[in-house]
Protein backbone atom coordinates (compact mmCIF):
# COMPACT_ATOMS: atom_id res chain seq x y z
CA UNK A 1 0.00 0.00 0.00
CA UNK A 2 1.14 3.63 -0.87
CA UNK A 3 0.09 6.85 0.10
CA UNK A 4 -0.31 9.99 -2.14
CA UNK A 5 1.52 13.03 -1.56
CA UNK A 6 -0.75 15.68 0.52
CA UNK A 7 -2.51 18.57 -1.40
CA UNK A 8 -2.64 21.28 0.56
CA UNK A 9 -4.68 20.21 3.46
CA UNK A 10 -6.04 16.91 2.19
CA UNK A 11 -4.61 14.16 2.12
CA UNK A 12 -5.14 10.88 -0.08
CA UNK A 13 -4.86 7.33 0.01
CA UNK A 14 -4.26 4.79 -2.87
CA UNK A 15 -5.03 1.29 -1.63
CA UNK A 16 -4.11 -1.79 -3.55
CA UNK A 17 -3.34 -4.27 -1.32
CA UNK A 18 -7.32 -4.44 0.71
CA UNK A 19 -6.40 -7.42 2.98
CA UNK A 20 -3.46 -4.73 4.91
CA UNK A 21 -5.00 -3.73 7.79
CA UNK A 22 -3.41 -0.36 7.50
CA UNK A 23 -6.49 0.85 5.59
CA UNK A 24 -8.35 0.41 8.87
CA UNK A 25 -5.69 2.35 10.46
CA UNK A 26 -6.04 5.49 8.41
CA UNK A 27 -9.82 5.47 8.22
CA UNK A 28 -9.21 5.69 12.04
CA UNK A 29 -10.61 8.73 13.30
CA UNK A 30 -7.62 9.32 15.78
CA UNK A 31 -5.05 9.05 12.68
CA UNK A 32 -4.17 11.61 10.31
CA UNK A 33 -7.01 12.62 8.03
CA UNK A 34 -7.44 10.95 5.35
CA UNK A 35 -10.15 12.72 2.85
CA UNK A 36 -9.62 10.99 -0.28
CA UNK A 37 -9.54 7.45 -0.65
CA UNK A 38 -9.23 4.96 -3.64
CA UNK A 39 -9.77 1.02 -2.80
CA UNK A 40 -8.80 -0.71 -6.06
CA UNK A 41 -7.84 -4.22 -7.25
CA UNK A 42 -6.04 -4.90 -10.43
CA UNK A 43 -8.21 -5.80 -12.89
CA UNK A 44 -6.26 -9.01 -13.94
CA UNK A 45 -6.65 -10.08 -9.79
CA UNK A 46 -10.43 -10.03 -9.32
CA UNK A 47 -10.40 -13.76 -9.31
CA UNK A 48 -7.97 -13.73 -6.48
CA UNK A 49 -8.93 -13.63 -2.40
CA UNK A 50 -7.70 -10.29 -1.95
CA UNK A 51 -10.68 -9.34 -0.07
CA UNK A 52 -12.27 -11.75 2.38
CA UNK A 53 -15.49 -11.02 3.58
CA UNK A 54 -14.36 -10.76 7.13
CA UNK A 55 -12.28 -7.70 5.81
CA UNK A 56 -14.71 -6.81 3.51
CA UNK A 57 -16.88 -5.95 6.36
CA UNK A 58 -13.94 -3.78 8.49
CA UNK A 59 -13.43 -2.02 5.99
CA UNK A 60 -17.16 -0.99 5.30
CA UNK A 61 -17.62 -0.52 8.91
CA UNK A 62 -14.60 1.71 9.39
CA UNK A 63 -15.25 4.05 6.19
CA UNK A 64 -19.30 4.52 7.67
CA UNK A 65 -17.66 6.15 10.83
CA UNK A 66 -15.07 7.99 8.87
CA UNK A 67 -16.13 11.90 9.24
CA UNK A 68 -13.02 13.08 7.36
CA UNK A 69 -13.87 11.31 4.15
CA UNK A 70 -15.27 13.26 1.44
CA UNK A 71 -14.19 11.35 -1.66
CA UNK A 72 -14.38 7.52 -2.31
CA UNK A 73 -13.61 5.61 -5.26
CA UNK A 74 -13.91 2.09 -5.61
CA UNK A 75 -12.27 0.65 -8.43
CA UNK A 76 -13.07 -3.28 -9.44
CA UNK A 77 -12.48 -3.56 -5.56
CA UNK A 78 -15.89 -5.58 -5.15
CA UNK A 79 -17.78 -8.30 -6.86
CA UNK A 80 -21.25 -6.34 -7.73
CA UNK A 81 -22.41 -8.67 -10.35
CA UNK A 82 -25.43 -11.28 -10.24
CA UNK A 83 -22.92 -13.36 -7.95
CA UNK A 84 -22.72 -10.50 -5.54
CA UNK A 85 -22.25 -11.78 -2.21
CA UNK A 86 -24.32 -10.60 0.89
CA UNK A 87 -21.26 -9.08 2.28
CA UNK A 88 -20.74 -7.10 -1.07
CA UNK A 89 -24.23 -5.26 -0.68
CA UNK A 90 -23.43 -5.32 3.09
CA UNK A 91 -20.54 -3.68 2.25
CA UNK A 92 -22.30 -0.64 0.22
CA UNK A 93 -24.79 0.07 3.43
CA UNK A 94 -22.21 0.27 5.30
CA UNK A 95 -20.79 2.96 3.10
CA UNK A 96 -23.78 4.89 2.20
CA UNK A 97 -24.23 5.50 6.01
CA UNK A 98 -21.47 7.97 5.52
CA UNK A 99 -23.30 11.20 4.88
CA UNK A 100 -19.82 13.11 4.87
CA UNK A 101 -18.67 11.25 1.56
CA UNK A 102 -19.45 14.48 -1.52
CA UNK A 103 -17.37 12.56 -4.29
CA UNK A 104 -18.31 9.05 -4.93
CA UNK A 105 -17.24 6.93 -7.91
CA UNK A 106 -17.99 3.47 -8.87
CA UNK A 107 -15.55 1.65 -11.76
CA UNK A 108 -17.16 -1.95 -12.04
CA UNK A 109 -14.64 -3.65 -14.29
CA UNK A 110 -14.65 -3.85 -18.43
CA UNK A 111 -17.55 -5.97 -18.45
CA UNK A 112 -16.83 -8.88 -16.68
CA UNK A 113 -17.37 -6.96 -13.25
CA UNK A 114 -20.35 -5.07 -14.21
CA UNK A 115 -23.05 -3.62 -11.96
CA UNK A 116 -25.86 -5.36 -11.58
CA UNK A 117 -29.91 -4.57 -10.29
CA UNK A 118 -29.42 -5.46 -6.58
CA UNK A 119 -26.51 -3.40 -5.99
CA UNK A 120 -28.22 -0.51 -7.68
CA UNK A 121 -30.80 -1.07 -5.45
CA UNK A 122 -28.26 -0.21 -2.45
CA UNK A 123 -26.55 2.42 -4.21
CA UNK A 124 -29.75 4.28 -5.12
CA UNK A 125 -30.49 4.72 -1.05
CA UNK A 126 -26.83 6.01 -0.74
CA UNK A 127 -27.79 9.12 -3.85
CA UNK A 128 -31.19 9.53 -1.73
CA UNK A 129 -30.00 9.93 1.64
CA UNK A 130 -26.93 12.05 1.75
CA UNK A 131 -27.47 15.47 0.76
CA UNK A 132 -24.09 16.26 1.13
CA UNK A 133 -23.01 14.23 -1.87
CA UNK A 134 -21.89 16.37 -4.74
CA UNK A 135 -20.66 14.40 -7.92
CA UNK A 136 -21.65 10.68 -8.59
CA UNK A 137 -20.35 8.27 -10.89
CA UNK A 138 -20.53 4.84 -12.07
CA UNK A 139 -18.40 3.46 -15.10
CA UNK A 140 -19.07 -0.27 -16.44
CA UNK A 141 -22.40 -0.15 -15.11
CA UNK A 142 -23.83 -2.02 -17.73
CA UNK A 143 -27.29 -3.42 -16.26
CA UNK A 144 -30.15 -1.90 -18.61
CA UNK A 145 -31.88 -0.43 -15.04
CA UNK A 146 -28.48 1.74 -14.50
CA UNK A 147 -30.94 5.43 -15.64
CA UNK A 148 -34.32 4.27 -14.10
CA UNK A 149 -32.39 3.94 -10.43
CA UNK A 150 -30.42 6.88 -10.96
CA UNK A 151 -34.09 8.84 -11.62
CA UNK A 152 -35.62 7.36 -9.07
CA UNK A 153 -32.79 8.00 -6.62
CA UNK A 154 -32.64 12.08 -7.89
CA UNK A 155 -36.64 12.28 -7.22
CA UNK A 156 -36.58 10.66 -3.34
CA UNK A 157 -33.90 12.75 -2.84
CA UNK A 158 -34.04 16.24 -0.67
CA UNK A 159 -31.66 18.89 0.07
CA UNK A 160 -29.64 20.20 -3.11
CA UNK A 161 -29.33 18.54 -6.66
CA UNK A 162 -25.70 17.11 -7.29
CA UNK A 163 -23.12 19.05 -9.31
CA UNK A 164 -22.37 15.86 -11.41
CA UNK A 165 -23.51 13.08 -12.72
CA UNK A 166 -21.28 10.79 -15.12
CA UNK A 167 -22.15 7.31 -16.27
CA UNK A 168 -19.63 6.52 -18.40
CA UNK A 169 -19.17 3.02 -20.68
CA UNK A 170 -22.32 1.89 -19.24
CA UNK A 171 -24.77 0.59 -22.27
CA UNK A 172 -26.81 4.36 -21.83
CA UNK A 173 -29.22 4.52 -24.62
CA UNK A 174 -31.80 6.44 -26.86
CA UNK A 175 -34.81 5.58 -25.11
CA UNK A 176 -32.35 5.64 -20.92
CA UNK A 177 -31.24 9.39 -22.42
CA UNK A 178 -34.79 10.37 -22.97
CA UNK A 179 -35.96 9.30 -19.67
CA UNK A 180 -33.45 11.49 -17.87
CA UNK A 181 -34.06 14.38 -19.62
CA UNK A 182 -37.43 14.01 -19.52
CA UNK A 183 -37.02 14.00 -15.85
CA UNK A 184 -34.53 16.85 -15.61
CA UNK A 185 -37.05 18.55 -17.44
CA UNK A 186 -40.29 18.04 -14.66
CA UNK A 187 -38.04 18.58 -12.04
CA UNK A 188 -35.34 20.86 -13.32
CA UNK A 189 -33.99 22.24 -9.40
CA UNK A 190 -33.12 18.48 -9.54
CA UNK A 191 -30.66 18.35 -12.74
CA UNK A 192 -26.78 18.71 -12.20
CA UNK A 193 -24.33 21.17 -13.51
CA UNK A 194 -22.19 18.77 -15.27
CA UNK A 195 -23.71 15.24 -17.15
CA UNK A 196 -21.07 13.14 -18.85
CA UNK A 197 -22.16 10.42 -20.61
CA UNK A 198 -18.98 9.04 -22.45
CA UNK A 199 -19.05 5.80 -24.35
CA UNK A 200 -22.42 4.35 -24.27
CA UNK A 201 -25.10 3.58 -26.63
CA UNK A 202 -26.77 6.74 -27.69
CA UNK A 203 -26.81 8.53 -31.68
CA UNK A 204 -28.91 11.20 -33.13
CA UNK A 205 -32.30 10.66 -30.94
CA UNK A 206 -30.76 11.01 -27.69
CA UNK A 207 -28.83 13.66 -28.65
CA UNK A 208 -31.87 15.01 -29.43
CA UNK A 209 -33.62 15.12 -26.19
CA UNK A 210 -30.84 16.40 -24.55
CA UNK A 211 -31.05 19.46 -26.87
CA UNK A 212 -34.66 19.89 -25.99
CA UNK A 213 -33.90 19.80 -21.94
CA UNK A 214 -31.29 22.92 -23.09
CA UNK A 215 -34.03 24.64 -24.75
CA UNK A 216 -36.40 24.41 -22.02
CA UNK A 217 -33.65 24.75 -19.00
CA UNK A 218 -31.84 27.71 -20.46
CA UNK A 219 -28.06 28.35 -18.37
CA UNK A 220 -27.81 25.06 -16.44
CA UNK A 221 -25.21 22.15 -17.83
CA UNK A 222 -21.58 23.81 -17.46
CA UNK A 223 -20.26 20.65 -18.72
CA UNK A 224 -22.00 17.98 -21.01
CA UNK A 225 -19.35 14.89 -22.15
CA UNK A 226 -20.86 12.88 -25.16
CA UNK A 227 -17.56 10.97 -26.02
CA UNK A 228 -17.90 7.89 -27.67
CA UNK A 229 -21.45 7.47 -28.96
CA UNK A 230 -22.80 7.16 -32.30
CA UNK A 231 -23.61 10.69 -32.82
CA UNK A 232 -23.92 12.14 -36.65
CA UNK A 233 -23.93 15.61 -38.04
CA UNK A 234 -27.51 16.08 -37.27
CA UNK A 235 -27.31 15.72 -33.51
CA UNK A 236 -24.51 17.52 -33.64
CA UNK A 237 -26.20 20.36 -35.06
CA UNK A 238 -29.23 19.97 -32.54
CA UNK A 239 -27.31 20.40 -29.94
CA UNK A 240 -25.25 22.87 -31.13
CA UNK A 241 -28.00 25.32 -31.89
CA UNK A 242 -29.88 24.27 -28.60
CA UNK A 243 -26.97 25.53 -26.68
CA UNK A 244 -25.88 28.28 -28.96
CA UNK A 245 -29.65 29.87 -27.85
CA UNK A 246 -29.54 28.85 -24.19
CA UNK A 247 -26.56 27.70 -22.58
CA UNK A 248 -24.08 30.53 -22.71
CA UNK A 249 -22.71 29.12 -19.52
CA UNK A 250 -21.45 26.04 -21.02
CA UNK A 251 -17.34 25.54 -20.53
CA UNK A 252 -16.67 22.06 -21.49
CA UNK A 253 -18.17 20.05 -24.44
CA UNK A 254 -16.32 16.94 -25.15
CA UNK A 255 -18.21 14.97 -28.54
CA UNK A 256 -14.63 13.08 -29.47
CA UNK A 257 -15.22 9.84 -30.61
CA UNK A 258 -17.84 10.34 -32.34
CA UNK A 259 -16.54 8.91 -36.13
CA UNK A 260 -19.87 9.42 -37.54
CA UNK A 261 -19.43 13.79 -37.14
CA UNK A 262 -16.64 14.26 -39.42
CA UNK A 263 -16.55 17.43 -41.56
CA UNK A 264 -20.03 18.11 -41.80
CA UNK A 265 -20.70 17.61 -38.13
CA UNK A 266 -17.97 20.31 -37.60
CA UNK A 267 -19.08 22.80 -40.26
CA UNK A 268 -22.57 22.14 -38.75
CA UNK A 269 -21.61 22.88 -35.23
CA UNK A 270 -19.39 26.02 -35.59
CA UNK A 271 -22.57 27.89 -38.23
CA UNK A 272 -24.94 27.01 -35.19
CA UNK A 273 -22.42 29.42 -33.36
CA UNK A 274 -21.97 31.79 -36.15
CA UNK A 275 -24.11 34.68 -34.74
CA UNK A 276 -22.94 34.35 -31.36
CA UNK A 277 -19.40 35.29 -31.24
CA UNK A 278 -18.65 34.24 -27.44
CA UNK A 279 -20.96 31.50 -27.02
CA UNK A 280 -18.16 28.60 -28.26
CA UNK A 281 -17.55 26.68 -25.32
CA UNK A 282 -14.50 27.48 -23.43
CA UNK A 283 -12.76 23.84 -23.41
CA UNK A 284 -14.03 22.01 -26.44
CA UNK A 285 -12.50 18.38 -27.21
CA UNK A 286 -13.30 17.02 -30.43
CA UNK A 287 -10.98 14.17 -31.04
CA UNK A 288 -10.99 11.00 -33.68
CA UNK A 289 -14.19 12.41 -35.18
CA UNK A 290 -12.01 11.90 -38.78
CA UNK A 291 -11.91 15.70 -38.89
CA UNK A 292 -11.31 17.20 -42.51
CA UNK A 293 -9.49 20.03 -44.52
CA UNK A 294 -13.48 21.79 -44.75
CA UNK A 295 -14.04 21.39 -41.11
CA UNK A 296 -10.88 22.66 -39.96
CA UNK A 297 -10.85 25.65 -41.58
CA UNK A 298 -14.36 26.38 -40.67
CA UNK A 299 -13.00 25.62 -36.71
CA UNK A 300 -10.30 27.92 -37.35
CA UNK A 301 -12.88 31.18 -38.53
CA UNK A 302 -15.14 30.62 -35.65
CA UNK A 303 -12.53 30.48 -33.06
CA UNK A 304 -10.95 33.61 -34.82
CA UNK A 305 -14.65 35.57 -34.33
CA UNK A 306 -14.18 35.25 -30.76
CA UNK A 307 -13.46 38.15 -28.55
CA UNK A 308 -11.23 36.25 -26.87
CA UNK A 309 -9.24 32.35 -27.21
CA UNK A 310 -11.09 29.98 -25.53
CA UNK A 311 -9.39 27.89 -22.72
CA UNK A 312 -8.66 24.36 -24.62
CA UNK A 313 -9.25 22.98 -28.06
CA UNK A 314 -8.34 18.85 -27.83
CA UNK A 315 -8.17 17.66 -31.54
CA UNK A 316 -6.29 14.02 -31.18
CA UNK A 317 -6.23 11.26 -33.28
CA UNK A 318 -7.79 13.12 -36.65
CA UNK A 319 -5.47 12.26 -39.03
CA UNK A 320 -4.31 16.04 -39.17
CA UNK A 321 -1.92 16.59 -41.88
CA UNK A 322 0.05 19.78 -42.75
CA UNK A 323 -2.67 21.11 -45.18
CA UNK A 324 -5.55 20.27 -42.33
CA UNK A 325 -2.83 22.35 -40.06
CA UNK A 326 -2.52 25.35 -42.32
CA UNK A 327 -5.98 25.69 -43.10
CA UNK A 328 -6.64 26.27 -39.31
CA UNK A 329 -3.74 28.24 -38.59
CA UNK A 330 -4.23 30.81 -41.22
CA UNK A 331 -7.60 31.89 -39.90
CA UNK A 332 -5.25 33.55 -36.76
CA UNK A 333 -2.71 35.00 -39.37
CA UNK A 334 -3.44 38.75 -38.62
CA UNK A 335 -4.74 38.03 -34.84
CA UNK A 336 -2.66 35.02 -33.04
CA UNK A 337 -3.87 36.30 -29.76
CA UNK A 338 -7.30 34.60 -30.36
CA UNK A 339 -5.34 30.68 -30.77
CA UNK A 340 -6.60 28.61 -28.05
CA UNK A 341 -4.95 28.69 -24.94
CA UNK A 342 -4.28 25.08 -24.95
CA UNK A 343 -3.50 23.01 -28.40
CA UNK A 344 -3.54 19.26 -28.58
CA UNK A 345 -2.52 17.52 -31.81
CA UNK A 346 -1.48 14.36 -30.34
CA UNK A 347 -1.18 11.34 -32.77
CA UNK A 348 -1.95 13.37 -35.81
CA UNK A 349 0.25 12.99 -39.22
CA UNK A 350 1.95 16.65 -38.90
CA UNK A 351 5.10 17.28 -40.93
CA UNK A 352 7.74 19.45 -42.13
CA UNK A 353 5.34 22.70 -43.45
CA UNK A 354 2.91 22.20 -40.19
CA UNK A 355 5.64 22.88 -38.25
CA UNK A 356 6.76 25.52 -39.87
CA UNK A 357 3.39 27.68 -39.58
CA UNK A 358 3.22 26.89 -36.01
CA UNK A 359 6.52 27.99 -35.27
CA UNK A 360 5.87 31.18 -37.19
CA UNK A 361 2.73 31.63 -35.04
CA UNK A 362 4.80 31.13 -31.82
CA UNK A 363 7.10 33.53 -32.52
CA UNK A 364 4.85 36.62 -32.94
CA UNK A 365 4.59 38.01 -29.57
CA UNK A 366 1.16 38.36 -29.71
CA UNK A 367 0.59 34.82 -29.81
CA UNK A 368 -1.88 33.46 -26.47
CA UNK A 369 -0.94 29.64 -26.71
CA UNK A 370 0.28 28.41 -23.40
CA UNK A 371 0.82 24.70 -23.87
CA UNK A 372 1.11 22.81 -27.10
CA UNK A 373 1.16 19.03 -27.67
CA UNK A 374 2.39 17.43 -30.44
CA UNK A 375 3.46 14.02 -29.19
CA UNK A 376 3.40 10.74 -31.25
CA UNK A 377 2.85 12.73 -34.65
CA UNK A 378 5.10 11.95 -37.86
CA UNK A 379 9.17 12.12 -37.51
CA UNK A 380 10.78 15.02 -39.05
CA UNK A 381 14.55 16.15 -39.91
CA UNK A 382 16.45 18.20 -37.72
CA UNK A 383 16.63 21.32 -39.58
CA UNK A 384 12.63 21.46 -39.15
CA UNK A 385 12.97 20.49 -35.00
CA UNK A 386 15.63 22.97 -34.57
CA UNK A 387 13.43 25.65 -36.45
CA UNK A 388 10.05 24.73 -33.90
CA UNK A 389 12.23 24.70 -31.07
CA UNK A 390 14.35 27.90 -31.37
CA UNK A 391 10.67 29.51 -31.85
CA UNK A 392 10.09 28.53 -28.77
CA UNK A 393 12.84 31.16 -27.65
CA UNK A 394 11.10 34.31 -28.18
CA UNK A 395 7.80 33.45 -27.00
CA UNK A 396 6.67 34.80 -23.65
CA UNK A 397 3.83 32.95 -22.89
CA UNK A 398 4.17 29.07 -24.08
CA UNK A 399 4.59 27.05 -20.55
CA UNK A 400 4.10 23.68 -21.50
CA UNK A 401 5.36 21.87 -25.02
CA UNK A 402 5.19 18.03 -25.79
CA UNK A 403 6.63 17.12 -29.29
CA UNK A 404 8.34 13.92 -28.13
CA UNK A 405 8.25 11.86 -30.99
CA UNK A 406 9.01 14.36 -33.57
CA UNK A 407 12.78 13.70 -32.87
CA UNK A 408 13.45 15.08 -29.96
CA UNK A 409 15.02 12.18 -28.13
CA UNK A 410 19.07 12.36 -29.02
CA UNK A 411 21.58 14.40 -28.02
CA UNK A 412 21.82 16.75 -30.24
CA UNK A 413 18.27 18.07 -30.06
CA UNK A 414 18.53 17.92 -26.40
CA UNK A 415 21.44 20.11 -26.36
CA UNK A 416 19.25 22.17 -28.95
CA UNK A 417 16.64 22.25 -26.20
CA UNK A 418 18.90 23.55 -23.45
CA UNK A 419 20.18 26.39 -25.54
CA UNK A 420 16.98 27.75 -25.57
CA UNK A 421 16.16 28.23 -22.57
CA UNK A 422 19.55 28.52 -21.00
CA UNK A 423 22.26 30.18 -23.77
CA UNK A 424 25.46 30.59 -22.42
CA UNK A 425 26.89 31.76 -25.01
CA UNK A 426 27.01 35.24 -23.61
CA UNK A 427 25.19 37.29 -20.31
CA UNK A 428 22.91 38.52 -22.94
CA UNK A 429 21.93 35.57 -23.83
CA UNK A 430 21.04 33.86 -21.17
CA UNK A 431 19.01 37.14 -20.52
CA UNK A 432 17.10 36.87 -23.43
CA UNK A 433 16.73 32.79 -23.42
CA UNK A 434 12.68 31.57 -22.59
CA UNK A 435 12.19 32.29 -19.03
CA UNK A 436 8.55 30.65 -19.42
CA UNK A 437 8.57 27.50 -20.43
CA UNK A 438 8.27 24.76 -17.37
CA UNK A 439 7.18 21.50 -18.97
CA UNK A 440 8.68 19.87 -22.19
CA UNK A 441 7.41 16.61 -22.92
CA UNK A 442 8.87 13.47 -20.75
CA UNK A 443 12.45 15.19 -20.59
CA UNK A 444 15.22 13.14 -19.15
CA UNK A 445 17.82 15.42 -19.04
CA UNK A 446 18.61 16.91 -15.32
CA UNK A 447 19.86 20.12 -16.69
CA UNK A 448 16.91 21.03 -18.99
CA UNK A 449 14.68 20.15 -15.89
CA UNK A 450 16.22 22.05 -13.88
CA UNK A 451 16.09 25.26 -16.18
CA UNK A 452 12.12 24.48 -16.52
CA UNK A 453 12.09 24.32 -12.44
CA UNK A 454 13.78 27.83 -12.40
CA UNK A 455 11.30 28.90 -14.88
CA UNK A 456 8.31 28.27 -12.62
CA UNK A 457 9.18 31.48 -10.38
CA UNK A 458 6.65 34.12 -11.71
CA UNK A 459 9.84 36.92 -11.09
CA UNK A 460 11.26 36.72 -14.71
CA UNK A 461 13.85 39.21 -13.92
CA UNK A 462 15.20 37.36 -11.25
CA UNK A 463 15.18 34.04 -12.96
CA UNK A 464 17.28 35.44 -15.52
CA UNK A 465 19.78 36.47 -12.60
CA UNK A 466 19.35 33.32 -11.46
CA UNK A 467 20.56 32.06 -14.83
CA UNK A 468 23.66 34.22 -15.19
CA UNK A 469 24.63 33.25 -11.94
């Protein structure tokens, strides 16, 4: 068993070996507090006696009189299918008499641990009861009852709604979507802030009723996660203009996944947002959705409409190419302060003329990006690395860069690397190396780590003394 470092003043607990009794020891009252807790099991050991029943029991007991606890996740740690033992369920009363518990997450296995009805049944008195709890969420819960508990649970319960509700990879479909929002729509003081629903069952239809709860709710979803369905264009548009109309207050809208979007999903979204300059979510991940040349590009003009760059824009996995790159990029030619904070083009197929552009953008001053991923893409020759990197130099406001497999690994380009943001070639130099950047990649090189440290200290001036001396 390991402990987490503290943050700030909480403190967290990883447990993977259940039979120690040193998880009884820090749910102790009298030991140190303990507010965040994970009990997992490997999921290649859930055959294995790691948890007897006798234990099984402690440890429920010992978590119920836990007031410290506010988290608990529970990761393959307990048999909950239709073999569930009566120390299993005993095991979940035991926790849900814990009304100081505000995070609670359930991870039932991939599929051969899934959730079934009877320990729904338990788990739908534990939503119920504790109006403390804040943010619940079950993943693998793949018994076809998984929504009708949850709405049941919602409608017994008093007090205030939760802030989140995520059932992720857990068979969610058409007809379960429409039932919630039908709900959330009768009882709207009851719906949650945030609803991810990643990597269920759901296309156009459900996407449709969710777009009609937006209508009819107006500002409430700040986040709504729709990875992993089989959405098309067309509920991608619904939504789109659903929340373009009436939830300006959205920050996060995650639809990767989603293969069946593609260009005309994209184009479709961003003209639903065309008249409303600022309404573009402020984190918006749209990965493996086989993003085009046409969509990118029409990406590119909406996000250079804004007033401001949003937060994060997450494109992974879409088979970006240089042209795909350049189409984007040049819609933030004459106003790079308007990029997206945060760029991810992980695992796309960028080469020597993508790189180029983007260096170009990164070294006008004006530029907003703060942290730029480009890991696994394409390999490309030196001259091109040394020309992204040395970009890199001049820039003022890039902290974090990850282009890994782009040929950063030898020598030379680490050496490259360490010129940049330590040249010691002269005291002016050094003065004018990148005094910003504090994260490249998986670096192994002490020295360049070292620099980045030094470059976390928000006094620029005196990190460049620091340098010189």
């Amino acid at each position: 068993m390991e402990l987490a470092r503290p943050l700030g003043d909480c403190k967290s607990a990883d447990i993977t070996d259940t039979t120690s009794l040193d998880i009884l020891r820090l749910l102790d009252d009298d030991s140190p507090i303990i507010r965040r807790i994970t009990v997992m099991i490997p999921y290649g050991m859930l055959d294995a006696a790691l948890v007897s029943d006798e234990d099984l029991g402690r440890i429920g007991r010992a978590i119920a009189k836990n007031t410290n606890l506010t988290t608990l996740r529970l990761c393959c740690a307990i048999n909950l299918n239709k073999d569930s033992s009566r120390h299993a369920l005993h095991f979940l009363d035991m926790v849900g008499k814990n009304r100081h518990i505000r995070h609670f997450s359930l991870h039932g296995g991939y599929g051969f641990n899934a959730i079934e009805t009877e320990a729904f049944g338990h788990l739908s008195s534990f939503i119920k009861n504790n109006e403390n709890l804040e943010s619940f969420e079950i993943t693998h819960g793949t018994t076809p009852e998984v929504v009708g508990f949850l709405v049941d649970a919602l409608e017994r319960r008093s007090g205030h709604p939760l802030k989140k509700i995520t059932l992720n990879y857990s068979g969610v479909k058409d007809d379960d979507v429409k039932e919630m929002m039908s709900f959330f729509m009768n009882n709207p003081s009851k719906a949650p802030g945030r609803i991810c629903l990643d990597h269920n069952n759901f296309g156009d239809n459900g996407c449709f009723h969710i777009s009609k709860f937006v209508r009819k709710s107006g500002n409430i979803f700040k986040e709504i996660g729709l990875r992993g369905n089989k959405m098309g264009p067309c509920g991608l548009r619904c939504i789109a203009s659903a929340l373009t109309y009436h939830a300006t207050s959205l920050e996060r809208f995650s639809i990767g996944e989603n293969h069946k979007i593609g260009d005309p999903g994209v184009i479709a979204f961003v003209e639903a947002f065309a008249s409303y300059s600022n309404s573009i979510p402020s984190h918006l991940a749209i990965e493996e959705i086989n993003i085009g040349p046409e969509g990118m590009k029409s990406l590119g003009v909406a996000l250079a409409r804004q007033s401001y760059p949003i937060e994060s824009l997450h494109l992974k996995f879409n088979h970006i190419g240089d042209y795909e790159l350049m189409s984007f990029l040049e819609c933030f030619r004459s106003n790079p302060a308007l990029i997206p904070k945060t760029l991810d083009l992980t695992a796309n197929c960028l080469g020597h003329w993508g790189l180029v552009v983007l260096s170009d953008l990164l070294r006008n001053r004006c530029c907003s990006l703060e942290r730029l991923n480009m890991a696994n893409t394409d390999p490309v020759p030196y001259d091109t690395v040394s020309y992204a990197v040395n970009s890199v130099k001049c820039n003022s406001t890039l902290r974090e860069l990850n282009i890994d497999t782009c040929g950063l690994a030898d020598e030379k380009c680490l050496d490259l690397l360490s010129s940049v943001v330590c040249d010691t070639t002269s005291i002016q130099s050094t003065y004018l190396s990148n005094h910003t950047l504090v994260k490249f990649g998986n670096c192994s090189s002490r020295e360049i780590s070292l620099f980045l440290a030094v470059n976390s200290n928000p006094n620029k001036s005196l990190i460049a003394r620091h340098k010189v001396i």
